[in-house]
Protein backbone atom coordinates (compact mmCIF):
# COMPACT_ATOMS: atom_id res chain seq x y z
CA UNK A 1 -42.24 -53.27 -35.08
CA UNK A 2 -39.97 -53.13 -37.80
CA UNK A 3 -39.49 -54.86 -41.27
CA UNK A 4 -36.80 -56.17 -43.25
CA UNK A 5 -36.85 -56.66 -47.39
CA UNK A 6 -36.07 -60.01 -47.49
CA UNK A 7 -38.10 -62.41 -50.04
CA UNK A 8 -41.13 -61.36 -48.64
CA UNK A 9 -41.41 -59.10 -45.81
CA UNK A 10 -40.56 -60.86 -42.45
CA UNK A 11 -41.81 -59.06 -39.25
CA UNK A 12 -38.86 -58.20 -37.62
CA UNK A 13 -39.36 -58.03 -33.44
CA UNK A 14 -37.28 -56.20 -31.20
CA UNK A 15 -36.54 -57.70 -27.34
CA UNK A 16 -35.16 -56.28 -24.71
CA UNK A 17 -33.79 -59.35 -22.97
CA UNK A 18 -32.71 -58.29 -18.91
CA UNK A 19 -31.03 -61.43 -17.49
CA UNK A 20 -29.51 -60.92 -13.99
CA UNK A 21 -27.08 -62.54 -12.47
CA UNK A 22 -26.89 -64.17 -9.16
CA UNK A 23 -22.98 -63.00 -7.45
CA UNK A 24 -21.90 -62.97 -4.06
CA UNK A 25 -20.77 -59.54 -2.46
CA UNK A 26 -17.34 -58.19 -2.38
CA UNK A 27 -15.43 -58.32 0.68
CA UNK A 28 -15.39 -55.49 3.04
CA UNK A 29 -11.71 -54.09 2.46
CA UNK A 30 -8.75 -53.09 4.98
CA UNK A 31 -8.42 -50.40 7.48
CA UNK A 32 -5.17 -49.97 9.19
CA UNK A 33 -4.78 -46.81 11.72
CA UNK A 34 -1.51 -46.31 13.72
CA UNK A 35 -1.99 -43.49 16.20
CA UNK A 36 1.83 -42.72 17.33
CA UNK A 37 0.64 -39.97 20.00
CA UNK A 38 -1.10 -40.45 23.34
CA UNK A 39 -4.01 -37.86 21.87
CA UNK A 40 -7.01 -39.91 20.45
CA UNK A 41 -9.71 -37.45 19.89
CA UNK A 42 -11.44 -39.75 16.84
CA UNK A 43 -14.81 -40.74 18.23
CA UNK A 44 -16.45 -42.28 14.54
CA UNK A 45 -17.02 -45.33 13.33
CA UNK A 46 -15.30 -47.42 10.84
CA UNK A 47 -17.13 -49.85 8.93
CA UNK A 48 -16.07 -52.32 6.67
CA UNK A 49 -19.37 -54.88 5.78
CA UNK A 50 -19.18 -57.16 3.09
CA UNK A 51 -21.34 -56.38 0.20
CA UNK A 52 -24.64 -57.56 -0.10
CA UNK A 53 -25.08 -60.34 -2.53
CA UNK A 54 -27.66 -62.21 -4.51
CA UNK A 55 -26.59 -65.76 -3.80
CA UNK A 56 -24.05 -64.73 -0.57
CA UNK A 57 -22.78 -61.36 1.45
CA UNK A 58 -18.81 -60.53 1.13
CA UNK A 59 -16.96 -61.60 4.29
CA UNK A 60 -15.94 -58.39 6.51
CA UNK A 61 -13.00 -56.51 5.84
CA UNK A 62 -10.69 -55.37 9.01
CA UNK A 63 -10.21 -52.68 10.89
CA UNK A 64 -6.66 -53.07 12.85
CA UNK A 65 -5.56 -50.03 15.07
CA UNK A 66 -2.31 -49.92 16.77
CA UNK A 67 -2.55 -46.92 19.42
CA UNK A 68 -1.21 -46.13 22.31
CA UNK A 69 -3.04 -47.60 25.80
CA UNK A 70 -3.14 -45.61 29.22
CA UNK A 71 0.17 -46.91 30.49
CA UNK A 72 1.96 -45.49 26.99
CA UNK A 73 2.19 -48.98 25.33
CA UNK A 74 1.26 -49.85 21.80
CA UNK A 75 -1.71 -51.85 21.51
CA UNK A 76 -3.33 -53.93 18.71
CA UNK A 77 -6.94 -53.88 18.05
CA UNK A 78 -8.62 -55.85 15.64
CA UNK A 79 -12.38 -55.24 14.28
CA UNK A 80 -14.53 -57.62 12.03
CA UNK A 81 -17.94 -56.80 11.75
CA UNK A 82 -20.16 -57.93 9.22
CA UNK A 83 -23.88 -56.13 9.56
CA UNK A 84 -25.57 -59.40 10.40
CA UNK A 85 -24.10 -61.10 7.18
CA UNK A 86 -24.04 -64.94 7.86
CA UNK A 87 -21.81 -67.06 5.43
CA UNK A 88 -24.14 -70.14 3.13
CA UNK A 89 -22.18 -72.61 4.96
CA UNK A 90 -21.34 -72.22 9.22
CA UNK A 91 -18.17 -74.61 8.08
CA UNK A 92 -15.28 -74.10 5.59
CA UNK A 93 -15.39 -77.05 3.23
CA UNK A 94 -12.97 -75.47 0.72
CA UNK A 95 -10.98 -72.83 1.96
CA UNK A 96 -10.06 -71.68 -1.64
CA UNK A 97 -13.84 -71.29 -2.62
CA UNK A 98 -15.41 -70.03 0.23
CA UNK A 99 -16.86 -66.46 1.20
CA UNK A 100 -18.63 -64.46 3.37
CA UNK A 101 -15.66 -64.82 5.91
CA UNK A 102 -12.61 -62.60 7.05
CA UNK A 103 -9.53 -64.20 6.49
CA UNK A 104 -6.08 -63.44 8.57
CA UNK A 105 -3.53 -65.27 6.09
CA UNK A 106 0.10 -66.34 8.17
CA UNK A 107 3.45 -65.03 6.81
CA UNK A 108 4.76 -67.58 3.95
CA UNK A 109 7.85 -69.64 4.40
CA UNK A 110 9.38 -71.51 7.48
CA UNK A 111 10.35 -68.14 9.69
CA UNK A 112 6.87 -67.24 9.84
CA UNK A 113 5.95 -65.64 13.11
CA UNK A 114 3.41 -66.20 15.82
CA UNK A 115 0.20 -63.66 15.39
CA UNK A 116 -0.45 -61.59 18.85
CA UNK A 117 -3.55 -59.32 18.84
CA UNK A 118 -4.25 -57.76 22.64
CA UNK A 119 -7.59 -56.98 21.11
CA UNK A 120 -10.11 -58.52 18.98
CA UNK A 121 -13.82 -57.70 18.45
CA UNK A 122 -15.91 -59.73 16.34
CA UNK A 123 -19.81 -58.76 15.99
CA UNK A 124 -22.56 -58.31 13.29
CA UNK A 125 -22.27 -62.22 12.84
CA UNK A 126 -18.92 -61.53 11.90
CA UNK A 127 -16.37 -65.02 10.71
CA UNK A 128 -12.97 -64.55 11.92
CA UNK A 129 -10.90 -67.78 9.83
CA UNK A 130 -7.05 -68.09 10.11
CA UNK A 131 -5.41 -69.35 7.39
CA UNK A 132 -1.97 -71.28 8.19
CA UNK A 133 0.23 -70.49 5.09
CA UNK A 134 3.53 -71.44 6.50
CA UNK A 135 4.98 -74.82 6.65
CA UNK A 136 6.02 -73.59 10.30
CA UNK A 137 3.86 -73.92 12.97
CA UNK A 138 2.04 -70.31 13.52
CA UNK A 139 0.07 -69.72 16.95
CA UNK A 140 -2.05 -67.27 17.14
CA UNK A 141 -2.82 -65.18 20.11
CA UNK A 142 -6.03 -63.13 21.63
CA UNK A 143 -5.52 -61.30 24.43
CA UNK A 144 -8.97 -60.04 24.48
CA UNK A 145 -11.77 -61.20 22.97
CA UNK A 146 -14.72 -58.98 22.89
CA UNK A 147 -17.83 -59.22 20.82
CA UNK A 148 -22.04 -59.51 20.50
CA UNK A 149 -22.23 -63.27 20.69
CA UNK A 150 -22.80 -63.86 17.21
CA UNK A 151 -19.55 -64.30 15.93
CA UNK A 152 -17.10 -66.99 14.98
CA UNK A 153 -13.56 -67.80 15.06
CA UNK A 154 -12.45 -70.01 12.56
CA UNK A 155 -8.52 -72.07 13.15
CA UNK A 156 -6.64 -73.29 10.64
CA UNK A 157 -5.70 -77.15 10.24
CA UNK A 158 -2.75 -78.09 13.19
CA UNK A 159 -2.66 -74.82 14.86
CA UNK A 160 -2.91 -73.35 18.03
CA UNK A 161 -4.94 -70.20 18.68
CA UNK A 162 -5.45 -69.38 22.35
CA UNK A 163 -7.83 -66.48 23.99
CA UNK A 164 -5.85 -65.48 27.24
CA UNK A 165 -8.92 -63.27 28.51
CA UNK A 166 -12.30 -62.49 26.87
CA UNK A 167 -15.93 -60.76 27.47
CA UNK A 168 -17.75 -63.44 29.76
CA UNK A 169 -19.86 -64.88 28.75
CA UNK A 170 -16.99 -65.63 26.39
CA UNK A 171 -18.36 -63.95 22.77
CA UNK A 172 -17.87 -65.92 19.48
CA UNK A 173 -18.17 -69.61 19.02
CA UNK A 174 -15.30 -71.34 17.74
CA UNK A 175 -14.83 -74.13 15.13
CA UNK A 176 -11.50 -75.74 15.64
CA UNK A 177 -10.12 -77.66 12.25
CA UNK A 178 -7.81 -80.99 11.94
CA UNK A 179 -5.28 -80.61 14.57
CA UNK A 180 -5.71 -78.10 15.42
CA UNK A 181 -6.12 -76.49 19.14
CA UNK A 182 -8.20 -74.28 20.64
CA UNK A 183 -7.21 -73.03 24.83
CA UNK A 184 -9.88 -70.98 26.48
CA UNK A 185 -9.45 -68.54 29.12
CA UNK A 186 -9.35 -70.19 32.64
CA UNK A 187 -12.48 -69.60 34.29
CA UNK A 188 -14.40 -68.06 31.58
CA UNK A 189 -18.07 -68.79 31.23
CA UNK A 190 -19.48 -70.45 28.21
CA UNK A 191 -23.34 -70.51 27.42
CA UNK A 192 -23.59 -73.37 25.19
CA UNK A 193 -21.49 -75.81 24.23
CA UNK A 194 -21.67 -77.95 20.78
CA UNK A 195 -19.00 -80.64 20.30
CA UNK A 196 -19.15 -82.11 16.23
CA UNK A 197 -16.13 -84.78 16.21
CA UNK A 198 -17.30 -85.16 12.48
């Protein structure tokens, strides 16, 4: 306790006052690897979680690796995984306000191209969303999709996004936006199917 000489001496108390703050986590970050040479000898792991969060987890970073494959082509490889971080909301409401979900933003402009990936993995409840930035129409492509199940791809409003092969059963769940268009491969085994025309 201390005192101050005022009129009359005033006990003077001094509080510690902890106040803590509820934030979301940060966003997992960016990993890009291009591996020019046919020699590969990296066997680690790259991780990129979202933070952890009092009121919601960050959304997973990437990891995108373009190596060669066994016939000497370049591949694309695409990694989201976010440690079994699940976004507040399954749905984007607000695309400008939400978290807890890896975004893949489209070129600007009207030449924007078409997105190709020959593979993507999505796991550790990982959300995938593409966001359409272009006033030209942008596809985007998955030539394989691989994952744990638990994951979800995310379109943008009127686009296309098409999986040309996949993991079967086929691995993420998918929640397809105004207009927008989602094309399965052929003959690829689904375990459950929820429709939601709202």
């Amino acid at each position: 306790m201390a005192t101050c000489d005022l009129l009359e001496p005033q006990p003077v108390y001094l509080v510690c006052l902890c106040i803590q703050l509820a934030g979301g986590g940060g966003g997992g970050g960016r990993i890009a690897i291009w591996i020019s040479n046919s020699t590969n000898d990296f066997r680690g792991a790259f991780n990129t979680y979202g933070g952890k969060g009092f009121s919601e987890s960050g959304g997973s970073g990437t990891v995108y690796v373009k190596a060669l494959n066994s016939t000497g082509s370049m591949e694309s490889t695409l990694i989201i995984d976010n440690d079994n971080a699940v976004p507040d909301n399954i749905y984007i409401a607000d695309k400008l306000k939400d978290s807890c979900r890896t975004y893949i933003l489209t070129e600007q402009g009207n030449t924007a191209k078409d997105l190709t990936f020959d593979h993507v993995y999505i796991n550790g409840d990982g959300h995938l969303a593409f966001r359409k930035t272009s006033s030209a129409s942008v596809d985007v492509t998955i030539n394989n999709l691989h994952g744990d199940l638990s994951g979800m791809v995310h379109s943008s409003v009127d686009q296309k996004v098409q999986i040309v092969d996949s993991d079967s059963p086929i691995p993420a769940s998918f929640r397809v936006y105004d207009k927008a268009t989602v094309q399965l491969p052929a003959g690829g085994e689904i375990s459950i199917l929820l429709i939601d025309t709202h």
